[in-house]
N, C-alpha and C. Protein backbone atom coordinates (compact mmCIF):
# COMPACT_ATOMS: atom_id res chain seq x y z
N UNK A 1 84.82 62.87 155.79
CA UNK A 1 86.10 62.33 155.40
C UNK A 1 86.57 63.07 154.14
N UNK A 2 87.22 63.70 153.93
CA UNK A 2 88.05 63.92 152.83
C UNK A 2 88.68 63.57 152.77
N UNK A 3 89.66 64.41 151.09
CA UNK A 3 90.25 63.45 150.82
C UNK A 3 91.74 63.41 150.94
N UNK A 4 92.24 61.91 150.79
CA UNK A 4 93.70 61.75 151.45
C UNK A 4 94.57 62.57 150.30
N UNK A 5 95.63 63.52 151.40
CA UNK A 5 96.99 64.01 150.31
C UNK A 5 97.30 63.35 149.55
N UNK A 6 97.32 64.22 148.19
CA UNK A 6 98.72 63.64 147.24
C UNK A 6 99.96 63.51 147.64
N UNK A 7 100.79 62.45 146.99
CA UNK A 7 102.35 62.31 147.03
C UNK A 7 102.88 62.69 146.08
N UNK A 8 102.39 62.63 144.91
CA UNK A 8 103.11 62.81 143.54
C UNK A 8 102.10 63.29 142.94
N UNK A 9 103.11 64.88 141.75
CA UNK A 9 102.35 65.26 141.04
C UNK A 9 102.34 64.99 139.41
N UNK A 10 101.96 65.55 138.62
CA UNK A 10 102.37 64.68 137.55
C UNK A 10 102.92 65.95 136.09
N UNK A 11 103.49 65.89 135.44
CA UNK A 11 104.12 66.95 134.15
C UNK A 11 103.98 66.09 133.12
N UNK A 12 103.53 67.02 132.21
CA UNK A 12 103.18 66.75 131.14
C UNK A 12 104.47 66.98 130.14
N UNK A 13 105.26 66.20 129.41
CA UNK A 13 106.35 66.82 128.55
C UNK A 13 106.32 66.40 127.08
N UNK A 14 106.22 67.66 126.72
CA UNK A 14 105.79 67.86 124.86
C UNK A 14 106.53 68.03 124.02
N UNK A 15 106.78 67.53 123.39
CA UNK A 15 107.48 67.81 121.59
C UNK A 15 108.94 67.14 122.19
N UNK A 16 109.50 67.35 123.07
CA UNK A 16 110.57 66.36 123.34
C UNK A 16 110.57 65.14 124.69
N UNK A 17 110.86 64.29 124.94
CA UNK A 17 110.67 63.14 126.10
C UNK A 17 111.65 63.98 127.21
N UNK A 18 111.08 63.44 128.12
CA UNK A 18 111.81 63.63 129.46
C UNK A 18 113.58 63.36 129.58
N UNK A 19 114.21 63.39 129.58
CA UNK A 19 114.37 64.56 130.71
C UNK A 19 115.28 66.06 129.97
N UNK A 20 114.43 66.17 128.72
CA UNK A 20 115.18 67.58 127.77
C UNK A 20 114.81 68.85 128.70
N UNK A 21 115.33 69.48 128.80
CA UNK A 21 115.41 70.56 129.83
C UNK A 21 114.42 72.08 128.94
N UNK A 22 114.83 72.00 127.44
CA UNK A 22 114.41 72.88 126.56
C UNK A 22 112.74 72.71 126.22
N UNK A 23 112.20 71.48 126.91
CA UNK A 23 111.10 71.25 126.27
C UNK A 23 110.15 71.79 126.82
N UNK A 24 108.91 72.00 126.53
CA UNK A 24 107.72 72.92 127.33
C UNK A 24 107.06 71.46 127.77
N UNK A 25 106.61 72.10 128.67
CA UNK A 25 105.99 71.12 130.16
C UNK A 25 104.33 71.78 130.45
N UNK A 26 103.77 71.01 130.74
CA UNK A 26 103.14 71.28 131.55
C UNK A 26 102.28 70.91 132.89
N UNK A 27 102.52 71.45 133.72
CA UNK A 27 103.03 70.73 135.16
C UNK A 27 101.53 70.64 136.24
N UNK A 28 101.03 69.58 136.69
CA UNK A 28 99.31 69.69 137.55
C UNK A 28 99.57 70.83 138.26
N UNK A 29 100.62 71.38 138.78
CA UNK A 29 100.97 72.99 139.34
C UNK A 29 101.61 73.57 139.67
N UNK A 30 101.28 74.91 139.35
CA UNK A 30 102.73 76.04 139.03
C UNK A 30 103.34 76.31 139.97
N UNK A 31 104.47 75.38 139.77
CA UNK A 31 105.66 75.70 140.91
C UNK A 31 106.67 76.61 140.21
N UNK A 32 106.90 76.56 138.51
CA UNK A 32 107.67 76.89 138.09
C UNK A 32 107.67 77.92 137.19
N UNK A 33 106.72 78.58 136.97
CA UNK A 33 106.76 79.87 136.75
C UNK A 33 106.09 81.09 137.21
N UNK A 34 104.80 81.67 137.88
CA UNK A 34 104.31 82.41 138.15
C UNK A 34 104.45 81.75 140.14
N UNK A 35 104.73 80.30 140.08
CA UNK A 35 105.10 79.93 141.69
C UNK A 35 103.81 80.07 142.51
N UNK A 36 102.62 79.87 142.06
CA UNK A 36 101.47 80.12 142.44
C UNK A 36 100.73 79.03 143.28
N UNK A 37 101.60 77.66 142.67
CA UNK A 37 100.38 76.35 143.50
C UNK A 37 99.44 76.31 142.92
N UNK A 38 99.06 77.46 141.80
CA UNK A 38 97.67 76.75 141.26
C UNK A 38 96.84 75.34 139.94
N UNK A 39 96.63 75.08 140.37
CA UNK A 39 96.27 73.17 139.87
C UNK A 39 95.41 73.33 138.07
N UNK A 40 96.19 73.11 137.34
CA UNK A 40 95.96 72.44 135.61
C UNK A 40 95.34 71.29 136.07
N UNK A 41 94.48 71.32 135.14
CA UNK A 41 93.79 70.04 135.24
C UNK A 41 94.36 68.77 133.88
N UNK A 42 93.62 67.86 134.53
CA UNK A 42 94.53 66.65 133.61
C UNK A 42 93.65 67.26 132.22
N UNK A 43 92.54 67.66 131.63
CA UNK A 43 91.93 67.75 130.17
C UNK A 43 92.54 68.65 129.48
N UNK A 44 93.33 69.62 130.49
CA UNK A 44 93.96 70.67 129.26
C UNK A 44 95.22 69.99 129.00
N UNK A 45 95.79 69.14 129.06
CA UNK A 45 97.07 68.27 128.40
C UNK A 45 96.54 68.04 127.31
N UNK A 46 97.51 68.27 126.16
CA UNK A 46 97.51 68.20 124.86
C UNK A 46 97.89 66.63 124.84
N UNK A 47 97.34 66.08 124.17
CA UNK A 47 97.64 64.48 124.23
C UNK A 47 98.52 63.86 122.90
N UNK A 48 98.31 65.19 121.79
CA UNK A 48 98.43 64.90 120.49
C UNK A 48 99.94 64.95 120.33
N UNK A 49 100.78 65.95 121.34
CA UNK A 49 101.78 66.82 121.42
C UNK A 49 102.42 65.73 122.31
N UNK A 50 102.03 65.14 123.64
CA UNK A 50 102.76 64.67 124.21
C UNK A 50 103.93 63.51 124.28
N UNK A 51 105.08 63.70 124.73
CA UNK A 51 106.12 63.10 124.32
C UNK A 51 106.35 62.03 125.69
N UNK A 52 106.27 62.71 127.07
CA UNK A 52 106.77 61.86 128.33
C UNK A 52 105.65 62.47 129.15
N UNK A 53 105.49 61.48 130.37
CA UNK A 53 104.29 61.87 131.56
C UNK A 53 105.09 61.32 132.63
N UNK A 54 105.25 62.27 133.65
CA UNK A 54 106.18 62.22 134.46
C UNK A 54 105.41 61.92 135.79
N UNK A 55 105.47 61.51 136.69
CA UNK A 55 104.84 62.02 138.44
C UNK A 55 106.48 61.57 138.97
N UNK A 56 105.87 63.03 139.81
CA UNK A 56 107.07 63.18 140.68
C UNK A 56 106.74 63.68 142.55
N UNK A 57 107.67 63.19 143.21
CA UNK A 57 107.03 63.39 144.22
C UNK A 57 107.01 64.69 145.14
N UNK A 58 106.60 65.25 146.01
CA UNK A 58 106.10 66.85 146.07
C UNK A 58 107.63 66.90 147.38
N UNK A 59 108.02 67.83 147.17
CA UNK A 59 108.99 68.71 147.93
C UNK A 59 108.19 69.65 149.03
N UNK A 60 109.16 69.55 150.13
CA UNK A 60 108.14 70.17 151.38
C UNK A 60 107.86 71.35 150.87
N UNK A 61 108.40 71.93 150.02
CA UNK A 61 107.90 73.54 149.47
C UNK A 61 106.98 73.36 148.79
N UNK A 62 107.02 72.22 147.90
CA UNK A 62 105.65 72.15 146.98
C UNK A 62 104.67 72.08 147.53
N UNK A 63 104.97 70.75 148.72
CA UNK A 63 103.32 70.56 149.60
C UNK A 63 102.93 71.84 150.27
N UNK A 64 103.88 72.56 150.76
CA UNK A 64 103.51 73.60 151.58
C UNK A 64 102.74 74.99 150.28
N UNK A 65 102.71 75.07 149.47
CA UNK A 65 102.42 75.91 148.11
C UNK A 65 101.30 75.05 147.78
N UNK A 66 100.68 74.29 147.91
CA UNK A 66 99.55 73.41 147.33
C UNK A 66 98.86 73.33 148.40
N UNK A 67 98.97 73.16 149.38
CA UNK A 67 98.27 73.20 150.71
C UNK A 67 97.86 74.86 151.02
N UNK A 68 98.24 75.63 150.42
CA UNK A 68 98.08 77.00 150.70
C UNK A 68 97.18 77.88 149.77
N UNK A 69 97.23 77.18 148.92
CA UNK A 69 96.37 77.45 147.37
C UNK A 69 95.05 76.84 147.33
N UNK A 70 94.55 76.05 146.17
CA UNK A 70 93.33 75.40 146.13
C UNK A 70 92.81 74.45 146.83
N UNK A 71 91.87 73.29 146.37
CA UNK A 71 91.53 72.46 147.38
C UNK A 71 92.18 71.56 147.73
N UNK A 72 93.33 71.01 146.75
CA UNK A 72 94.41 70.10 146.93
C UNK A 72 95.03 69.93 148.28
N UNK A 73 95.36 69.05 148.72
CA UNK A 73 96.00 68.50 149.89
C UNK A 73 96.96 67.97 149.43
N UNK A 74 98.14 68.52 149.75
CA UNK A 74 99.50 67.65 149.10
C UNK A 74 100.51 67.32 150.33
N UNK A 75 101.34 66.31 150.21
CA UNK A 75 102.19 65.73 151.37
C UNK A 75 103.53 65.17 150.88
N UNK A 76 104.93 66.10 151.44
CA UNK A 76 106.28 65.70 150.82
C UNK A 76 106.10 64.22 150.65
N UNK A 77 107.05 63.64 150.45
CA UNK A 77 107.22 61.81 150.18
C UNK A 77 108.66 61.90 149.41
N UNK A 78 109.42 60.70 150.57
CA UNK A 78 110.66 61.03 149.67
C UNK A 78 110.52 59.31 148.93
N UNK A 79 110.38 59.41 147.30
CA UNK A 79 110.26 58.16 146.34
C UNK A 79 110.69 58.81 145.40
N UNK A 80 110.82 58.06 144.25
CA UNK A 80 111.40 58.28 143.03
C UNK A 80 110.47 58.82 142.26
N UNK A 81 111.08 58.76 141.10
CA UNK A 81 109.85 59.61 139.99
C UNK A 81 109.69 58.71 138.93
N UNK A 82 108.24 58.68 138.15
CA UNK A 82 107.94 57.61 137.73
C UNK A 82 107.92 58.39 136.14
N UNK A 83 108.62 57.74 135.61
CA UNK A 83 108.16 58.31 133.60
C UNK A 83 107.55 57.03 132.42
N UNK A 84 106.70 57.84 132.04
CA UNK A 84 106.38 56.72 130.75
C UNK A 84 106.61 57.60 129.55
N UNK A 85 107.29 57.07 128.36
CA UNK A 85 107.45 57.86 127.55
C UNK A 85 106.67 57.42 126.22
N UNK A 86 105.79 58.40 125.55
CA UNK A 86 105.03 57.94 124.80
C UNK A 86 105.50 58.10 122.89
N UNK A 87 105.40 57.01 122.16
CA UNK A 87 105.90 57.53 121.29
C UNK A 87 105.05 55.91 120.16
N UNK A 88 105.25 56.29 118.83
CA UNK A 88 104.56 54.93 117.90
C UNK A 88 103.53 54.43 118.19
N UNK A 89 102.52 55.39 118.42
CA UNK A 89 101.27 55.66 118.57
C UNK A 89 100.80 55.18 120.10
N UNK A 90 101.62 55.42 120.80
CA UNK A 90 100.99 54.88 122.21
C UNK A 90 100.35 56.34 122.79
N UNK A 91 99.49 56.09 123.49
CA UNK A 91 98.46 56.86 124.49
C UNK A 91 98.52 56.26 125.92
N UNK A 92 98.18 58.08 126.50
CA UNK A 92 98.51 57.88 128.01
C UNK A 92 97.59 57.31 128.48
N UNK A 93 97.77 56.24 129.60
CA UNK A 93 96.62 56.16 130.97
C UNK A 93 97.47 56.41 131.96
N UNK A 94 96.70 57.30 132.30
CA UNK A 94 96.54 58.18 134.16
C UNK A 94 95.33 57.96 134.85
N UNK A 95 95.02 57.55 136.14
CA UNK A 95 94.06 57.35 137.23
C UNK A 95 94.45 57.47 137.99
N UNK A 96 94.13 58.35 139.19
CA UNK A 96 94.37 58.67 140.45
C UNK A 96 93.10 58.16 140.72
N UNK A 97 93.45 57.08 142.21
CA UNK A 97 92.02 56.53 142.80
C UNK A 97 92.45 56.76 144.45
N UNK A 98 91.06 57.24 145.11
CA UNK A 98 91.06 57.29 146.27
C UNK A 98 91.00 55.92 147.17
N UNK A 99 91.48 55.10 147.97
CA UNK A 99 91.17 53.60 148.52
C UNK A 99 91.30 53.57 149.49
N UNK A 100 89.79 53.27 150.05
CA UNK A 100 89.28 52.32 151.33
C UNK A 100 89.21 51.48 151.80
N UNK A 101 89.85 50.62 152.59
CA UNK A 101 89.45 49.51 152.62
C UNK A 101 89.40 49.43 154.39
N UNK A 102 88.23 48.34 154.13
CA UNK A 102 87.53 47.95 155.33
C UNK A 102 87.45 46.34 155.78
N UNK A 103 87.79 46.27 157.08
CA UNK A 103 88.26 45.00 157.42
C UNK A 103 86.75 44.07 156.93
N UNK A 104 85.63 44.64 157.75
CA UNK A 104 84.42 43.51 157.80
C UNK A 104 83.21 44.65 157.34
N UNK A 105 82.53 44.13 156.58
CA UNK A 105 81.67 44.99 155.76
C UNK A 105 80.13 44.78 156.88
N UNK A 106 80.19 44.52 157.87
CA UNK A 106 78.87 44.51 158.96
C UNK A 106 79.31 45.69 159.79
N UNK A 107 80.71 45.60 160.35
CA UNK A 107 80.78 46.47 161.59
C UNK A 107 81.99 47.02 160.60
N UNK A 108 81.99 47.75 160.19
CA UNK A 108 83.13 48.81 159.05
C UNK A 108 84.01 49.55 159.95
N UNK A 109 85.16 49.00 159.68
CA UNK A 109 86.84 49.35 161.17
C UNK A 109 87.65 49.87 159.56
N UNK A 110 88.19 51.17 159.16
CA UNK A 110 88.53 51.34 158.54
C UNK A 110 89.99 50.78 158.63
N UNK A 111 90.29 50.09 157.67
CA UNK A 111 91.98 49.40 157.64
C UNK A 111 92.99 50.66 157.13
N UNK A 112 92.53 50.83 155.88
CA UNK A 112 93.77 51.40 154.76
C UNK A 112 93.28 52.54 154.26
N UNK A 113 93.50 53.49 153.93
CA UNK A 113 93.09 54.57 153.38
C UNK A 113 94.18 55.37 152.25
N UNK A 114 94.33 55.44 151.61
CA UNK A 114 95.58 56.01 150.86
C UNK A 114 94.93 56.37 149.10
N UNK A 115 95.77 56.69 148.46
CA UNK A 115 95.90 56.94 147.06
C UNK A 115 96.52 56.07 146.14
N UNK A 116 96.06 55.56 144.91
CA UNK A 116 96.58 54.64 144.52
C UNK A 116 96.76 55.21 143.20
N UNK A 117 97.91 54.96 142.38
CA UNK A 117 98.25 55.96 140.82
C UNK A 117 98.33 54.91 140.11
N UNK A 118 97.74 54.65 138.71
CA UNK A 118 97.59 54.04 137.36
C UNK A 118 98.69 54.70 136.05
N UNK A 119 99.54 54.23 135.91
CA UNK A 119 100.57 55.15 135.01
C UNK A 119 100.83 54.28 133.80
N UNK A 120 100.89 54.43 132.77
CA UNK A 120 101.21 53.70 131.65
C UNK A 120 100.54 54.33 129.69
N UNK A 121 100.51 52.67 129.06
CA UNK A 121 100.11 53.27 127.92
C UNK A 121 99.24 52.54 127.46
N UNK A 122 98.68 52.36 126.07
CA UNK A 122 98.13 52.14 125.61
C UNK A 122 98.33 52.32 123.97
N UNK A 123 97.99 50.95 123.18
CA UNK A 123 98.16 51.50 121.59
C UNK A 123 96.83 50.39 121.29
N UNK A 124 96.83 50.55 119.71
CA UNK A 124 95.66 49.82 118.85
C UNK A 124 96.59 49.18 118.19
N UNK A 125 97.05 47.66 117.84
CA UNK A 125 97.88 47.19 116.79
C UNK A 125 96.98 46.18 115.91
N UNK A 126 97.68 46.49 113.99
CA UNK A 126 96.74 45.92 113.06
C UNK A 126 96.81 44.36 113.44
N UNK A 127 96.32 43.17 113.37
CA UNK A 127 96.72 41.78 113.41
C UNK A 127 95.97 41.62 112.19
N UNK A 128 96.66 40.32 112.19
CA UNK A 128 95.68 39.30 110.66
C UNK A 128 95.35 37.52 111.45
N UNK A 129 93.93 37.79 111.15
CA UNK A 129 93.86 35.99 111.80
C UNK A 129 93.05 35.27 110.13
N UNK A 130 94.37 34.44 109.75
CA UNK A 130 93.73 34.02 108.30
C UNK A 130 93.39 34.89 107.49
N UNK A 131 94.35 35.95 107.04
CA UNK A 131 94.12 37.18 106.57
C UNK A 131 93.06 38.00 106.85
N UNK A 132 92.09 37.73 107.33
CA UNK A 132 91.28 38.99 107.82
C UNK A 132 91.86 40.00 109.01
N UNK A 133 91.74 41.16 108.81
CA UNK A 133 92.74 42.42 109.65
C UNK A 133 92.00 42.10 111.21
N UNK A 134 92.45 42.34 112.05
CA UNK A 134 91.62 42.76 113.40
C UNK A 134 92.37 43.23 114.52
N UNK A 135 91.55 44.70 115.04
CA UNK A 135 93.23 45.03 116.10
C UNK A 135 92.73 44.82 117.65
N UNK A 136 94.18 45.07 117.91
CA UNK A 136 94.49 44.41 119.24
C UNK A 136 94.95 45.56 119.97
N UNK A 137 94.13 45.41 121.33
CA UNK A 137 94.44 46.53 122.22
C UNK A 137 95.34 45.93 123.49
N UNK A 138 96.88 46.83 122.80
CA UNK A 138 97.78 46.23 123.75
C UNK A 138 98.14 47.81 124.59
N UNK A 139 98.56 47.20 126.15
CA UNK A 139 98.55 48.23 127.46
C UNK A 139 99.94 47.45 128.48
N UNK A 140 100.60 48.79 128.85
CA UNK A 140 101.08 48.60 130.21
C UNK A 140 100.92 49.39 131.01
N UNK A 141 100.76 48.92 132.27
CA UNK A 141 100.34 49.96 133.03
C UNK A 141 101.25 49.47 134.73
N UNK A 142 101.62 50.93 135.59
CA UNK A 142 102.22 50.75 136.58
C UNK A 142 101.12 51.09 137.63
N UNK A 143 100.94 49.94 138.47
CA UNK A 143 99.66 50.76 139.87
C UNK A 143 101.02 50.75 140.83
N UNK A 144 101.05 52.53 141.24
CA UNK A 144 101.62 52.84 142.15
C UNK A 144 101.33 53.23 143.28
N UNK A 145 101.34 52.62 144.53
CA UNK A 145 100.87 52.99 145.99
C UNK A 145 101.79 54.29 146.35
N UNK A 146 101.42 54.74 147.40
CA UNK A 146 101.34 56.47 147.86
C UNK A 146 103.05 55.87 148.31
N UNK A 147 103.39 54.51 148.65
CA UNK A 147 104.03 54.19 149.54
C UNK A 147 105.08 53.97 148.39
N UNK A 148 105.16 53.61 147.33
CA UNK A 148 106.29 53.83 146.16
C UNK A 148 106.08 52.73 145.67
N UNK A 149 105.58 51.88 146.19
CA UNK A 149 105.40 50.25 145.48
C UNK A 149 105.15 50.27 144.14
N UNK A 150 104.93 49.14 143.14
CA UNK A 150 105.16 49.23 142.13
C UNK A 150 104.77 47.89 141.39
N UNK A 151 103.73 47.83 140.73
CA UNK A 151 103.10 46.41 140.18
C UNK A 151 102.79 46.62 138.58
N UNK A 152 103.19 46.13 137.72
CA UNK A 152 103.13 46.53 136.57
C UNK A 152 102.76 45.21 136.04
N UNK A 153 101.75 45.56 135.09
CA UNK A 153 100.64 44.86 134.62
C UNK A 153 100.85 45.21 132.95
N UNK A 154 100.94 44.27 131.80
CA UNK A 154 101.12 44.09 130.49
C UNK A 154 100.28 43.30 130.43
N UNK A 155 99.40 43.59 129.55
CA UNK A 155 98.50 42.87 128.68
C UNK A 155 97.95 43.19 127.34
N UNK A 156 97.87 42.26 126.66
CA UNK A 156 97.57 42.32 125.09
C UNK A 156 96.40 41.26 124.90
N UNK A 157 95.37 42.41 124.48
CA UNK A 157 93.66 41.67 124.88
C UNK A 157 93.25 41.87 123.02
N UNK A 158 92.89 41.00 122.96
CA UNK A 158 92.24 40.74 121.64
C UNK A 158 90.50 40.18 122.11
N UNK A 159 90.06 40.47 120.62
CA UNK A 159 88.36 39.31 121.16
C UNK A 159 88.54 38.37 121.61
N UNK A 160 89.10 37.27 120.93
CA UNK A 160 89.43 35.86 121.35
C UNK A 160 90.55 35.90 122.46
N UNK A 161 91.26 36.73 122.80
CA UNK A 161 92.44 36.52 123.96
C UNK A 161 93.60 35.88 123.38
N UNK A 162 94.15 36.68 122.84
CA UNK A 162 95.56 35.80 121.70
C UNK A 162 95.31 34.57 121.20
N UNK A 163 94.40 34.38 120.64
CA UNK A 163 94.42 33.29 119.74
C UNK A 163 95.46 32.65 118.70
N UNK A 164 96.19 31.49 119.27
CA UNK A 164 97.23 31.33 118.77
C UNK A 164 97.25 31.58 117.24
N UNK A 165 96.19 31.68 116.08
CA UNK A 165 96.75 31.64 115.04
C UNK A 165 96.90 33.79 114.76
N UNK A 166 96.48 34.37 115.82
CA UNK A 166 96.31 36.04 115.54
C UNK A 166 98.33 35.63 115.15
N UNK A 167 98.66 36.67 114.33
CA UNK A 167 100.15 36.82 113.84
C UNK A 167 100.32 38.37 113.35
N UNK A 168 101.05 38.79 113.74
CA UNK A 168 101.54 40.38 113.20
C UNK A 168 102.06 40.35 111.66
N UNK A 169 101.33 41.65 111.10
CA UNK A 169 101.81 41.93 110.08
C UNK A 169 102.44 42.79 110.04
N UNK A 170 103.88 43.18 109.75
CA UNK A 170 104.62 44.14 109.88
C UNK A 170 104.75 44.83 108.52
């Protein structure tokens, strides 16, 4: 079994947010300058630099240029394009997960098979509970199916789980 096509690829956009035309990018693969199809990996993204994280979905030329190149398997999809724009100390989360699912775990009838995308952010914020400092790791995040769906998940997790007296110090 390998593995299922991508729908969407993803660009990296630096020193200015999406959608500045002047800004340097850098894209999971080169469609747009040497036109090669060949695949950046997510670790060489500068994280420090980054302004917007884009996925967008592949054009029959793209899939056909990625399918022709490395090991990637890519597949047009006509959906929208998804942006998070990072800025006041937020950090990216990206996960691409492969998903199986199986009706009955005795006699295994494969149901679903597809790609599932994790898109969002992440920050550290200072709190005070009774003046002592303590931070809080607040996140949003979009799980996007291959199929365009769209479930977005906010949460703000502390030790205690918002303890009504935690209060922001601004």
């Amino acid at each position: 079994m390998g593995s299922h096509p991508l729908r969407l690829f993803w660009v990296a956009w630096y020193d200015k947010p999406f959608p500045a035309g002047d800004a340097e990018t850098l894209p999971q693969f080169d469609f747009f300058n040497e036109k090669t199809g060949k695949e950046n990996l997510f670790k060489e993204i500068n994280q420090a630099r980054l302004k917007s994280f884009v996925l967008f979905p592949f054009s029959p030329e793209q899939a056909e240029m990625v399918n022709r190149g490395g090991e990637a398997r890519a597949e047009p999809a006509i959906l929208p394009r998804y942006v998070v724009h990072l800025s006041d100390g937020k950090r990216l989360i990206y996960v691409r997960r492969n998903v199986v699912t199986f009706r009955d775990l005795e006699k295994p009838q494969l149901v679903r098979r597809g790609i599932i995308y994790l898109l969002g952010w992440q920050t550290t914020e200072l709190l005070y509970n009774n003046g002592h400092p303590q931070k809080r790791n607040r996140k949003s995040v979009m799980f996007i199916s291959e199929n365009g769906a769209v479930e977005l998940v906010d949460k703000a997790g502390t030790p205690d789980e918002r303890d009504p007296q935690m209060e922001e110090k601004n």
